[in-house]
C-alpha atoms as a PDB file:
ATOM      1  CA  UNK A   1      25.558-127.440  20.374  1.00  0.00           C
ATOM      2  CA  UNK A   2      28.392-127.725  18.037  1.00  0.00           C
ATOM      3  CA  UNK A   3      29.458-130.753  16.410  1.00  0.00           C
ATOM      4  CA  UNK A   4      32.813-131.440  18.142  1.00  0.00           C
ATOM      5  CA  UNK A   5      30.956-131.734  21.420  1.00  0.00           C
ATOM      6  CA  UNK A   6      28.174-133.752  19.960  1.00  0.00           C
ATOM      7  CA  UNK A   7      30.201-135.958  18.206  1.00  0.00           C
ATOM      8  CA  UNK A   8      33.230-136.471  20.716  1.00  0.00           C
ATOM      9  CA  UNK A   9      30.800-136.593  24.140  1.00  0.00           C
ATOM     10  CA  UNK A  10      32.631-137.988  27.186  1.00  0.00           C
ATOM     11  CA  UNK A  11      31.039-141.691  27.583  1.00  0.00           C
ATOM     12  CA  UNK A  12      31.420-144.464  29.883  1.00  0.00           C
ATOM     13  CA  UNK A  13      30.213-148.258  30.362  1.00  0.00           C
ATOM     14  CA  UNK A  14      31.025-151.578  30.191  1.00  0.00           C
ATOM     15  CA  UNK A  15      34.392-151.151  32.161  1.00  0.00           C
ATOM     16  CA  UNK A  16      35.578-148.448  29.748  1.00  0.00           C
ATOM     17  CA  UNK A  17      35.707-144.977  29.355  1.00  0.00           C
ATOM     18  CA  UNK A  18      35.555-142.800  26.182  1.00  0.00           C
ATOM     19  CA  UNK A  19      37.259-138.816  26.030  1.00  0.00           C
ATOM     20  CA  UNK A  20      37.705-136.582  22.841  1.00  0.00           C
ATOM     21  CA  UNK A  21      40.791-137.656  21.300  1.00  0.00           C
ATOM     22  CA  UNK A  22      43.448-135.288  21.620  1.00  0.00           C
ATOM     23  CA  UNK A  23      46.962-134.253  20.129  1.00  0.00           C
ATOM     24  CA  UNK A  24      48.366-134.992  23.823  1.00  0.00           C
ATOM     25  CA  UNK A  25      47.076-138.986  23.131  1.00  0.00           C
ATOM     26  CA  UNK A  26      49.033-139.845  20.159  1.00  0.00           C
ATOM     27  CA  UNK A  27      52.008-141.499  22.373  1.00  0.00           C
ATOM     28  CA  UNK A  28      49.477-144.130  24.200  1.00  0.00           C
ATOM     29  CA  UNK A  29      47.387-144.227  21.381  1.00  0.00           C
ATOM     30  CA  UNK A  30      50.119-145.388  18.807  1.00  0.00           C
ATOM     31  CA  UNK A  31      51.930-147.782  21.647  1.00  0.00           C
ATOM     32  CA  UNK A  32      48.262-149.854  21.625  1.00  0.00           C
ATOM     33  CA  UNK A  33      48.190-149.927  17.549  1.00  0.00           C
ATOM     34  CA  UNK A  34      51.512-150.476  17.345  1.00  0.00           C
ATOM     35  CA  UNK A  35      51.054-154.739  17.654  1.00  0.00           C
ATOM     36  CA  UNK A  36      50.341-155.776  13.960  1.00  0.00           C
ATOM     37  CA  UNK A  37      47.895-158.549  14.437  1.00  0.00           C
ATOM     38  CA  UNK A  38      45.400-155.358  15.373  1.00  0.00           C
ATOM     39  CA  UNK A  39      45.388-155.170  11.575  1.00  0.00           C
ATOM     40  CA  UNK A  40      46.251-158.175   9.984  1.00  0.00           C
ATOM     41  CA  UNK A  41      42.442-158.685   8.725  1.00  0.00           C
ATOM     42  CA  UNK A  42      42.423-154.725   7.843  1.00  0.00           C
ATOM     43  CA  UNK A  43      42.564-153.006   4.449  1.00  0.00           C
ATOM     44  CA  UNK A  44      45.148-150.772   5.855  1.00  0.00           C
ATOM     45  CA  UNK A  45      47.355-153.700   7.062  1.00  0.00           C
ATOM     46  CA  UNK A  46      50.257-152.347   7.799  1.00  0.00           C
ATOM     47  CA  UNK A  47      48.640-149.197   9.974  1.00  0.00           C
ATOM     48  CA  UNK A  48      51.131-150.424  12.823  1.00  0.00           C
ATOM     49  CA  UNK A  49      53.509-148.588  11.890  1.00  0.00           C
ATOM     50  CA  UNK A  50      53.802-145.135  12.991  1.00  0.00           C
ATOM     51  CA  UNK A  51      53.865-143.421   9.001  1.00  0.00           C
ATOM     52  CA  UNK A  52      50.850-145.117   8.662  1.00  0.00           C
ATOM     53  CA  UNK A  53      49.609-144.640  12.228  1.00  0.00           C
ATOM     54  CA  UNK A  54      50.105-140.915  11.689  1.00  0.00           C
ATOM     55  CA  UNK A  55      47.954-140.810   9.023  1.00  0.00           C
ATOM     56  CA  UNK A  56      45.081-142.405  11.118  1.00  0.00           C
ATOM     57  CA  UNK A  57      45.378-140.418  13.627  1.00  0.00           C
ATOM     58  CA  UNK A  58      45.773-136.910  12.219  1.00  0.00           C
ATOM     59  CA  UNK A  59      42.337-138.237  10.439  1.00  0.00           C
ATOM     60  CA  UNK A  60      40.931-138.713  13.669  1.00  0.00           C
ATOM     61  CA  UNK A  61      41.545-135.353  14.792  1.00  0.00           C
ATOM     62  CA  UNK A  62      40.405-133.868  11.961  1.00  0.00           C
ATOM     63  CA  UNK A  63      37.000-135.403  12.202  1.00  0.00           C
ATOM     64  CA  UNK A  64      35.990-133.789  15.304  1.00  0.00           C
ATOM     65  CA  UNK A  65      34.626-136.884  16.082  1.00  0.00           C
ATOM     66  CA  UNK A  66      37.428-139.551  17.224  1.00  0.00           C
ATOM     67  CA  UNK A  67      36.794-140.933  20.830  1.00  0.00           C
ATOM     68  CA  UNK A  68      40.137-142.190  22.861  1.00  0.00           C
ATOM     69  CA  UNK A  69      39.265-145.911  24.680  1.00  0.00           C
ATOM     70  CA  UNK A  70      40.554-146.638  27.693  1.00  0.00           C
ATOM     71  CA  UNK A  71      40.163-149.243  30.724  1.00  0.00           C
ATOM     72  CA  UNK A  72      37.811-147.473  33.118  1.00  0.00           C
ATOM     73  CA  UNK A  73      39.497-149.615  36.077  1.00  0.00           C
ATOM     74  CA  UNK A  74      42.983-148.886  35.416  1.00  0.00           C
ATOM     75  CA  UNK A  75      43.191-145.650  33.219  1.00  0.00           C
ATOM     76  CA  UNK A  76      45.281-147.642  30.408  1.00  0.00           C
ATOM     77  CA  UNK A  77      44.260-146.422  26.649  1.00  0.00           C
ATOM     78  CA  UNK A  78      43.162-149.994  24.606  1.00  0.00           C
ATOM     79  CA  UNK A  79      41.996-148.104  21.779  1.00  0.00           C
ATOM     80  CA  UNK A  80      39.606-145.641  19.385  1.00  0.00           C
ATOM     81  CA  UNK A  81      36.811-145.252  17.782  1.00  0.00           C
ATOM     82  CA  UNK A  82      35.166-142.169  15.846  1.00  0.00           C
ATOM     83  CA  UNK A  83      32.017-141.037  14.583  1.00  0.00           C
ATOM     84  CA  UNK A  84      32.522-139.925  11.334  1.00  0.00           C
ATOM     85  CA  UNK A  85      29.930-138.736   8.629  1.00  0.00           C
ATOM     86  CA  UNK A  86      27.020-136.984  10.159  1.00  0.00           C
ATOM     87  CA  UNK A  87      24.240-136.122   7.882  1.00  0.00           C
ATOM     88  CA  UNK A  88      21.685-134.279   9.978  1.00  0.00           C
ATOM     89  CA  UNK A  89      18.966-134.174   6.793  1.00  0.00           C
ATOM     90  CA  UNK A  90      19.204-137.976   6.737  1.00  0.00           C
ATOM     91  CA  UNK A  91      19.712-138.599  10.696  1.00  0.00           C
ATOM     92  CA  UNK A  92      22.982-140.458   9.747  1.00  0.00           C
ATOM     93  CA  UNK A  93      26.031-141.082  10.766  1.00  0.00           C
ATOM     94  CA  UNK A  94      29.104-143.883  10.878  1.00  0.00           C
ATOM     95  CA  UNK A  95      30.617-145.117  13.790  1.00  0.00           C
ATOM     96  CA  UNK A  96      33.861-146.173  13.036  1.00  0.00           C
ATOM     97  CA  UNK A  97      37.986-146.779  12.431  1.00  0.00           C
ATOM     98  CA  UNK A  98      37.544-148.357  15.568  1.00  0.00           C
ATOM     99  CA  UNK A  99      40.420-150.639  16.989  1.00  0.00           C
ATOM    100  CA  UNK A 100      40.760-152.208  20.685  1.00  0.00           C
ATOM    101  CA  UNK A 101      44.006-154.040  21.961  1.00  0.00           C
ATOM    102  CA  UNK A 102      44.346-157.366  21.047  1.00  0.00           C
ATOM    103  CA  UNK A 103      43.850-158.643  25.219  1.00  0.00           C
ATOM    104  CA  UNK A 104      39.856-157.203  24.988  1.00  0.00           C
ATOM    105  CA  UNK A 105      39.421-159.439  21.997  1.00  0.00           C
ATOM    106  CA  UNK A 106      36.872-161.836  23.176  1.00  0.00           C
ATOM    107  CA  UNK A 107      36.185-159.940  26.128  1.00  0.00           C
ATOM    108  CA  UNK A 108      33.289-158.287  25.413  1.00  0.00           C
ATOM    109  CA  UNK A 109      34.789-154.759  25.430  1.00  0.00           C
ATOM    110  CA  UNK A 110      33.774-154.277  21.618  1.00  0.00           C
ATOM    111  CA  UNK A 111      30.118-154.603  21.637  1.00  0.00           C
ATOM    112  CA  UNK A 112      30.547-152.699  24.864  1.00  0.00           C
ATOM    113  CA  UNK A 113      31.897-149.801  23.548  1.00  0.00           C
ATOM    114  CA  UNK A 114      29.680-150.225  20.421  1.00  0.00           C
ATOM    115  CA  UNK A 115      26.678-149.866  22.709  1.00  0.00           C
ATOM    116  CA  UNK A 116      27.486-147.022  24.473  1.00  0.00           C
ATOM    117  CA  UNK A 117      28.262-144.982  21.118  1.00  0.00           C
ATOM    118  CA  UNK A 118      24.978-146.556  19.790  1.00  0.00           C
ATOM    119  CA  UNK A 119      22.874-144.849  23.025  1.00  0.00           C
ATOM    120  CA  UNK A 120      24.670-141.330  22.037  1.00  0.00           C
ATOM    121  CA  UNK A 121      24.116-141.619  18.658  1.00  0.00           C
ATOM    122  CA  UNK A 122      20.522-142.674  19.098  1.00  0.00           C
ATOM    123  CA  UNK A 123      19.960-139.260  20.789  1.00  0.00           C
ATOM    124  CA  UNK A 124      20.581-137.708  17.322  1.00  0.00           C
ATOM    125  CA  UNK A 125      19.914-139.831  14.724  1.00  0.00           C
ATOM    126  CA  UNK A 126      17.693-142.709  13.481  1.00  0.00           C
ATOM    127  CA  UNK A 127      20.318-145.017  11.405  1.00  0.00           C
ATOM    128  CA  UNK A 128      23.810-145.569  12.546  1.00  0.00           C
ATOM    129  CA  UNK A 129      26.420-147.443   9.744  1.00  0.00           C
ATOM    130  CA  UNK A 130      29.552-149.452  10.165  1.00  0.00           C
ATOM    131  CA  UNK A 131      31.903-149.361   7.116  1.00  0.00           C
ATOM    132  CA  UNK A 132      33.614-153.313   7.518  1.00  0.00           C
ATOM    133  CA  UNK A 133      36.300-154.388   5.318  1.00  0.00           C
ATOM    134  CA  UNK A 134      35.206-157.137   3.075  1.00  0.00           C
ATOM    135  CA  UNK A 135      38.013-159.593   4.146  1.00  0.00           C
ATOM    136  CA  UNK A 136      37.802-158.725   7.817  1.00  0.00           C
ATOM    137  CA  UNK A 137      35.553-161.736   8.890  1.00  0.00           C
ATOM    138  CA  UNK A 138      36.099-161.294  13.099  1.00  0.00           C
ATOM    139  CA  UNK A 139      34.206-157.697  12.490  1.00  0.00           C
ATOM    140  CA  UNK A 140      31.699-158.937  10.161  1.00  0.00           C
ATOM    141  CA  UNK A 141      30.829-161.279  12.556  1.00  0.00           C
ATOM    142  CA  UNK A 142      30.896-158.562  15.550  1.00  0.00           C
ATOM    143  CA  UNK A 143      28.283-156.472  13.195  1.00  0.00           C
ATOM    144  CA  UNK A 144      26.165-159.598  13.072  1.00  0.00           C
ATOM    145  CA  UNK A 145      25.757-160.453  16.404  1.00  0.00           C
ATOM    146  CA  UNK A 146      25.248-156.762  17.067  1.00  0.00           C
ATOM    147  CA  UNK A 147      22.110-156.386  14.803  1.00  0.00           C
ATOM    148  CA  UNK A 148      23.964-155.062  11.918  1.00  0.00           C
ATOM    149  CA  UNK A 149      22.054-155.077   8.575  1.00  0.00           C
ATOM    150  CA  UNK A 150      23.873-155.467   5.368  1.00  0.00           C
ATOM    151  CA  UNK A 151      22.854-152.253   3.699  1.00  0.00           C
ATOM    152  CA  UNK A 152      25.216-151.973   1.026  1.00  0.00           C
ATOM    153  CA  UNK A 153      28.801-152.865  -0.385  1.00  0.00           C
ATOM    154  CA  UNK A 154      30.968-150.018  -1.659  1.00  0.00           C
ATOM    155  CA  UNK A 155      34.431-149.350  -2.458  1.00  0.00           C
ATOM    156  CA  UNK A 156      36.554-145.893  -0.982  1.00  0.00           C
ATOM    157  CA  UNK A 157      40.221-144.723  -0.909  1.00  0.00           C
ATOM    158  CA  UNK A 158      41.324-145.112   2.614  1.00  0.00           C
ATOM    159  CA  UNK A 159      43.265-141.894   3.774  1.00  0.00           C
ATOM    160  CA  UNK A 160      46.348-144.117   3.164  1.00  0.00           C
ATOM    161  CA  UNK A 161      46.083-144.293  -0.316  1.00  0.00           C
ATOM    162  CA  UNK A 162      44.533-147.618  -0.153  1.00  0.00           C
ATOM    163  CA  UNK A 163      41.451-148.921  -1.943  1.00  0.00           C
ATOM    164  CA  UNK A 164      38.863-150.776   0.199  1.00  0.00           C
ATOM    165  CA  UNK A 165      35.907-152.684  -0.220  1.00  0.00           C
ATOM    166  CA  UNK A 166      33.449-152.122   2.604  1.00  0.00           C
ATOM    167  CA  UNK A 167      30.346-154.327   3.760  1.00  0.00           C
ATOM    168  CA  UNK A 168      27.972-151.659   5.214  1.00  0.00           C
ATOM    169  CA  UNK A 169      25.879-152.405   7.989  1.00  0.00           C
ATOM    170  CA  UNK A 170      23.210-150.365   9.431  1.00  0.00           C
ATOM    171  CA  UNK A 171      21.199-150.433  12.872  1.00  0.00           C
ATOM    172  CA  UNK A 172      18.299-148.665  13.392  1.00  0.00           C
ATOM    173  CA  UNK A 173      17.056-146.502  15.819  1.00  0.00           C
ATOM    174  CA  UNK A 174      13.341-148.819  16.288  1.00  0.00           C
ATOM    175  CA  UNK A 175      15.514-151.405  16.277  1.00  0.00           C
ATOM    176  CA  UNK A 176      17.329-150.611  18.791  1.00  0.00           C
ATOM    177  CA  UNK A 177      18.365-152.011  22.055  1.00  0.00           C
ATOM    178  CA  UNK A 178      18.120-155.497  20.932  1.00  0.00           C
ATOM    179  CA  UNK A 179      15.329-157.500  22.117  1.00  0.00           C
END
């Protein structure tokens, strides 16, 4: 199996649905980043706009591994999220650059989505990180009530240009579903 059907599988729960992102999305895609407060908390604050936007998403096709997010009920696209990273020696890999529209906030629709990229990964790994902005205290606190283990802290150039500090988190495999 090659990795851009591994990594960009076709998954669905929780009320939402999960393609391969392609070229043909970046019209929805950018009109559900477009609202700032999406970013306000990230390092890339100013991703609204559709220079930076660009950027994001040309990186997202590039990894072979960025998922399109959208309302299983209605068909409307309310986000992204990737898998980025794999390292098949270590059974690794990030999932990632993820981003829902502000009206799922509080809904439950993160985690959701989290979970059903956790059971894929799961199938082909045994550790699965989340790279967190420092700063960005609503994700840190989704990682946390996820399971997430502070692994690490590191600092990375964004695709931007941007420098970022980044809280890793980790959830394992045994550890995994919750109990």
């Amino acid at each position: 199996m090659s990795a851009p059907i591994l990594w960009q599988p076709t998954l669905t729960g929780g009320g939402l649905v999960a393609t391969p992102l392609r070229e043909s999305d970046f019209d929805a895609l950018f009109a559900a980043a477009s609202d700032p407060e999406i970013w306000a908390l990230h390092p890339v604050s100013d991703r609204y706009t559709r220079e930076k936007f660009e950027i994001y998403f040309r990186t997202g096709i590039d990894s072979r591994g960025a998922l399109l997010v959208r309302d299983a009920a209605s068909g409307v696209v309310v986000g992204s999220s990737r898998f980025v990273g794999h390292d098949p020696v270590k059974r690794v890999i990030e999932i990632g650059y993820t981003f829902l529209v502000r009206a799922l906030w509080g809904s439950g629709k993160n985690r959701a989505l989290k979970e059903i990229m956790l059971a894929h990964a799961f199938e082909h790994v045994d550790l699965v990180e989340f790279f967190v902005g420092s700063k960005n205290l609503r994700s840190r606190g989704a990682m946390e009530k996820l399971g997430g283990e502070l692994l690490r802290t590191v600092v990375e150039k964004e695709p931007e240009g941007d420098l970022r500090e980044s809280i890793v988190y980790g959830i394992r495999k045994r550890d995994w579903p919750l109990r």
